[in-house]
PDB file of N, CA and C in Angstrom:
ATOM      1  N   UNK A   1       7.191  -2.140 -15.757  1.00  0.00           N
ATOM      2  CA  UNK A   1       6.556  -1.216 -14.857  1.00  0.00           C
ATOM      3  C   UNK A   1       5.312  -0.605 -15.493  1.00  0.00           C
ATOM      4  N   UNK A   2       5.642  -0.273 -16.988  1.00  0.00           N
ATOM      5  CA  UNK A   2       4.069   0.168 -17.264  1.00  0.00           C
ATOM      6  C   UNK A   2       2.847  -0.502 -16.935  1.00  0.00           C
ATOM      7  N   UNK A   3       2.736  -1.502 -17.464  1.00  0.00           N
ATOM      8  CA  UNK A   3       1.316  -2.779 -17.106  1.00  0.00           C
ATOM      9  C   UNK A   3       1.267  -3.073 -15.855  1.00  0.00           C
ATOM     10  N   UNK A   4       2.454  -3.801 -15.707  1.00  0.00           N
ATOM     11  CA  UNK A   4       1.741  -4.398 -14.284  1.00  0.00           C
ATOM     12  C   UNK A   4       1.946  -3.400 -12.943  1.00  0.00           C
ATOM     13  N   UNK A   5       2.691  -2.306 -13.117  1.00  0.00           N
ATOM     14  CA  UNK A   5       2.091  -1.379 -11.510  1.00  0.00           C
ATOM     15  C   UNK A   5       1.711  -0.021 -12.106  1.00  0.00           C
ATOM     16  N   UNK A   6       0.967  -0.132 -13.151  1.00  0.00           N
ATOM     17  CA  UNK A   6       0.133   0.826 -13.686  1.00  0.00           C
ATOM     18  C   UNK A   6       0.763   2.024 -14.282  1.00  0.00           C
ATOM     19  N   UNK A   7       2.065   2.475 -14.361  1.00  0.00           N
ATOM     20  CA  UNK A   7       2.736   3.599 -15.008  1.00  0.00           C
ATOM     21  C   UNK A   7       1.901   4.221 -16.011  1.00  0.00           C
ATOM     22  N   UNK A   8       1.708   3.411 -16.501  1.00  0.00           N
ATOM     23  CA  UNK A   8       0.482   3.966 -17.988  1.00  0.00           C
ATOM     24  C   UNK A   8      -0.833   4.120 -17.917  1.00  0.00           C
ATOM     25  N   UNK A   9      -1.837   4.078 -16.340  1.00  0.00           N
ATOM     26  CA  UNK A   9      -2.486   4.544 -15.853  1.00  0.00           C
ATOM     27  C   UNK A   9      -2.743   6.205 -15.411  1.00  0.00           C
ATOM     28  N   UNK A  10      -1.594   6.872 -15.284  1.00  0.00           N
ATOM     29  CA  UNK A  10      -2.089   8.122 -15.125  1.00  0.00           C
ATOM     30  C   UNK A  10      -2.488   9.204 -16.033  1.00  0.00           C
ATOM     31  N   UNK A  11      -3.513  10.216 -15.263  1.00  0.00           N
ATOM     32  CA  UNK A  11      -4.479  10.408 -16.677  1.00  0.00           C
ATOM     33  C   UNK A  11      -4.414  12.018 -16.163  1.00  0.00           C
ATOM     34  N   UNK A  12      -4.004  12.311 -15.035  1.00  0.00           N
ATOM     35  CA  UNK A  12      -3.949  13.975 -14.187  1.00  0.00           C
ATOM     36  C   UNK A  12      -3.336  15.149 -15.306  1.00  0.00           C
ATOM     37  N   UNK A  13      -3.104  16.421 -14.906  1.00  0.00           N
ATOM     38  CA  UNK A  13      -2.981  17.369 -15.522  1.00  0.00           C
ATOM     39  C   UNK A  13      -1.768  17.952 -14.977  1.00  0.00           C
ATOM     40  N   UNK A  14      -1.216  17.859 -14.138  1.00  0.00           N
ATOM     41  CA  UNK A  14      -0.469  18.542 -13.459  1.00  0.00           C
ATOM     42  C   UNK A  14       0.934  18.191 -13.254  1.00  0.00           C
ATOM     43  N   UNK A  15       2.043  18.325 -13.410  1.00  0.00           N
ATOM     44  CA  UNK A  15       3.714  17.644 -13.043  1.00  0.00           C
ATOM     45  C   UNK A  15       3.313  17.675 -11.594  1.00  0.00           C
ATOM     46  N   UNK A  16       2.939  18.180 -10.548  1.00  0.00           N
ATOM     47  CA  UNK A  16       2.825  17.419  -9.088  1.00  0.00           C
ATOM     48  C   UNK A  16       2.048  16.264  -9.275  1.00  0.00           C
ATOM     49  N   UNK A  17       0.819  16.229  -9.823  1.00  0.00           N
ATOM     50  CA  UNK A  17       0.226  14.592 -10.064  1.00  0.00           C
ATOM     51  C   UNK A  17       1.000  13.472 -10.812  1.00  0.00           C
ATOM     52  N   UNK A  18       1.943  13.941 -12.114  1.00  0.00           N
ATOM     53  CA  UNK A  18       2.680  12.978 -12.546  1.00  0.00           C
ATOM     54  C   UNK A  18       4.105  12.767 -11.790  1.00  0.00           C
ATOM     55  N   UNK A  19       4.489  13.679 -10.834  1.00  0.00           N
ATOM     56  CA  UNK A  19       5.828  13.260 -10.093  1.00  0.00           C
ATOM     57  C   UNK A  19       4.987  12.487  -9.287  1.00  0.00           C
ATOM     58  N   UNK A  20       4.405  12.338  -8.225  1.00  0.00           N
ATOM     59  CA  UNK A  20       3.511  11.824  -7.331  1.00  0.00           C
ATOM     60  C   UNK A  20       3.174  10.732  -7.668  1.00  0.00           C
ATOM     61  N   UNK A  21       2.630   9.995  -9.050  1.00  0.00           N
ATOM     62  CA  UNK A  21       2.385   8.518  -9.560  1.00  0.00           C
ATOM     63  C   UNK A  21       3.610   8.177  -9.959  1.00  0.00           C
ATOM     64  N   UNK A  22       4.562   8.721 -10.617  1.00  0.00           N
ATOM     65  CA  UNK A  22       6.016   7.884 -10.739  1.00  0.00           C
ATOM     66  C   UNK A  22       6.823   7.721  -9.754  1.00  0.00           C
ATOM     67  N   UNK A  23       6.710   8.472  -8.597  1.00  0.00           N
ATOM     68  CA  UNK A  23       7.083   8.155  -7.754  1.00  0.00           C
ATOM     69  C   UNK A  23       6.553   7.338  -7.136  1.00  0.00           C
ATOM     70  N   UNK A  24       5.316   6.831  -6.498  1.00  0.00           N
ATOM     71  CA  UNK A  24       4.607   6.073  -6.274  1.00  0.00           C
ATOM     72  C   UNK A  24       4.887   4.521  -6.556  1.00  0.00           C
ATOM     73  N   UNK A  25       4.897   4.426  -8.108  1.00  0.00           N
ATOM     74  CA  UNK A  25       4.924   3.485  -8.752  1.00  0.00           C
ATOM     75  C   UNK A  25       6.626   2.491  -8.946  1.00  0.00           C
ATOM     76  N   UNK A  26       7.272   3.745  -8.730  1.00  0.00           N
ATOM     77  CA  UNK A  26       9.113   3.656  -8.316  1.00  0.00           C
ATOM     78  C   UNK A  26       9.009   3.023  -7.012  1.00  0.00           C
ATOM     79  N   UNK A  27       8.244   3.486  -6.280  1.00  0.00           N
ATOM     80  CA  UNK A  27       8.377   2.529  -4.603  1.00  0.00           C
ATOM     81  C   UNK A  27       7.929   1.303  -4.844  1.00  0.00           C
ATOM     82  N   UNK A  28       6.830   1.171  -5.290  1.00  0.00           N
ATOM     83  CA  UNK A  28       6.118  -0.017  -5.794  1.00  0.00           C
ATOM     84  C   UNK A  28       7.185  -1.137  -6.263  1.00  0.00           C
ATOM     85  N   UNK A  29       8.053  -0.530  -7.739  1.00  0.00           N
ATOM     86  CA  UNK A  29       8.674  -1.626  -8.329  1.00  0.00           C
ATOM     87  C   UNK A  29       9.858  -1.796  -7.220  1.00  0.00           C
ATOM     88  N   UNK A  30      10.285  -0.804  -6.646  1.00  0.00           N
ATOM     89  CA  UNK A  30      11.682  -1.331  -5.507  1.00  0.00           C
ATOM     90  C   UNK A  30      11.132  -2.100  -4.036  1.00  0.00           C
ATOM     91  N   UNK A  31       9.928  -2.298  -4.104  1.00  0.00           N
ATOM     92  CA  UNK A  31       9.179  -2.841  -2.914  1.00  0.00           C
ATOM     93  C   UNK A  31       9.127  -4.330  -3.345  1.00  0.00           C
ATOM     94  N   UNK A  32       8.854  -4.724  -4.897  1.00  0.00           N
ATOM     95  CA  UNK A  32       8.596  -5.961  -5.512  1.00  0.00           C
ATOM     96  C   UNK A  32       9.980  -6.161  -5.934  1.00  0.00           C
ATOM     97  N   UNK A  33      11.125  -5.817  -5.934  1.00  0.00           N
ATOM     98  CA  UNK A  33      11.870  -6.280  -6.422  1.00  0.00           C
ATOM     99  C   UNK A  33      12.905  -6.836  -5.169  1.00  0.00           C
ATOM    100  N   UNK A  34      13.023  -5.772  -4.273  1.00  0.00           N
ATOM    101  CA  UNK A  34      13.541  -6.792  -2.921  1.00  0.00           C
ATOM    102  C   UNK A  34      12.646  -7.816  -2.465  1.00  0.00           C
ATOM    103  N   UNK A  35      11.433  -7.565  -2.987  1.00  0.00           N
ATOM    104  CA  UNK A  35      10.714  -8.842  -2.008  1.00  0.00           C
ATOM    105  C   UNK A  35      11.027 -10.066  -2.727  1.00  0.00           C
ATOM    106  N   UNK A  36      11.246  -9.849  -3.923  1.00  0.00           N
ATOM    107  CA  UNK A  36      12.029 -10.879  -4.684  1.00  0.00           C
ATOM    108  C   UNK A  36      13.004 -11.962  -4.815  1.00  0.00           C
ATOM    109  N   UNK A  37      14.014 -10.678  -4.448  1.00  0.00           N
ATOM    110  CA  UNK A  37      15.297 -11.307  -4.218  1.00  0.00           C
ATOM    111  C   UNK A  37      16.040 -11.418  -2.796  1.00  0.00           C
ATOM    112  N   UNK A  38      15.073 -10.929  -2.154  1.00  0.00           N
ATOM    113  CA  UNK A  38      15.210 -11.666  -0.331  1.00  0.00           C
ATOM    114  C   UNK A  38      14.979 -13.118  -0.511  1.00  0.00           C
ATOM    115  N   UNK A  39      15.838 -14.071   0.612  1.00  0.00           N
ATOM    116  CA  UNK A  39      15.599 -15.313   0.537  1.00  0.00           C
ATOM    117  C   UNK A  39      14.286 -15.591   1.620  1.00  0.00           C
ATOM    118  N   UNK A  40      13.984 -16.538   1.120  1.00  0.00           N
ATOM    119  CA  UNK A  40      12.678 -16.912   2.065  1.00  0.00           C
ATOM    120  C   UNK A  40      13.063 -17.224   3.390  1.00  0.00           C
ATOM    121  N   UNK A  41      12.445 -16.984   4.307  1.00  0.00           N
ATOM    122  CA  UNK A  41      12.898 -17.366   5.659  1.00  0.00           C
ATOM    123  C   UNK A  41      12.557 -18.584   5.748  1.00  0.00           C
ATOM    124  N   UNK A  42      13.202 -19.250   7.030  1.00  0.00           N
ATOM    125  CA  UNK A  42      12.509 -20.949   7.181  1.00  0.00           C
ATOM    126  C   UNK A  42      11.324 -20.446   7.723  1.00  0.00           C
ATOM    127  N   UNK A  43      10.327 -21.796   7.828  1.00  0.00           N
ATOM    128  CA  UNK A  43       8.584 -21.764   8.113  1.00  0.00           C
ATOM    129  C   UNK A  43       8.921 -22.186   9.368  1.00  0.00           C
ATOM    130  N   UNK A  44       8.449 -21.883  10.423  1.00  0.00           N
ATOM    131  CA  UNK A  44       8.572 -22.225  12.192  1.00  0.00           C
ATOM    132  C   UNK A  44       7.584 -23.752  12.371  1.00  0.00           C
ATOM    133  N   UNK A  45       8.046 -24.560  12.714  1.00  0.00           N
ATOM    134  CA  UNK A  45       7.402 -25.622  12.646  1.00  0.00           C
ATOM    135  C   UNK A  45       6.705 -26.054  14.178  1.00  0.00           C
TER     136      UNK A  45
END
């Protein structure tokens, strides 16, 4: 999660700006991780 959906990108001053990017970044990795492990649908031919 750090590198690739930026965790180690935030640079703000504030615990509302750093809850706000980890949270952010928490949707992010649970958004990529079901899209993952959903099976592919068939292609409509």
């Amino acid at each position: 999660m750090k590198t690739v959906l930026g965790l180690d990108h935030f640079e703000g001053r504030s615990f509302n700006g750093w809850h706000r990017h980890v949270t952010l970044v928490t949707a992010a990795h649970l958004f990529l991780t079901e899209q993952r492990r959903s099976p592919k649908a068939p292609a409509r031919a």
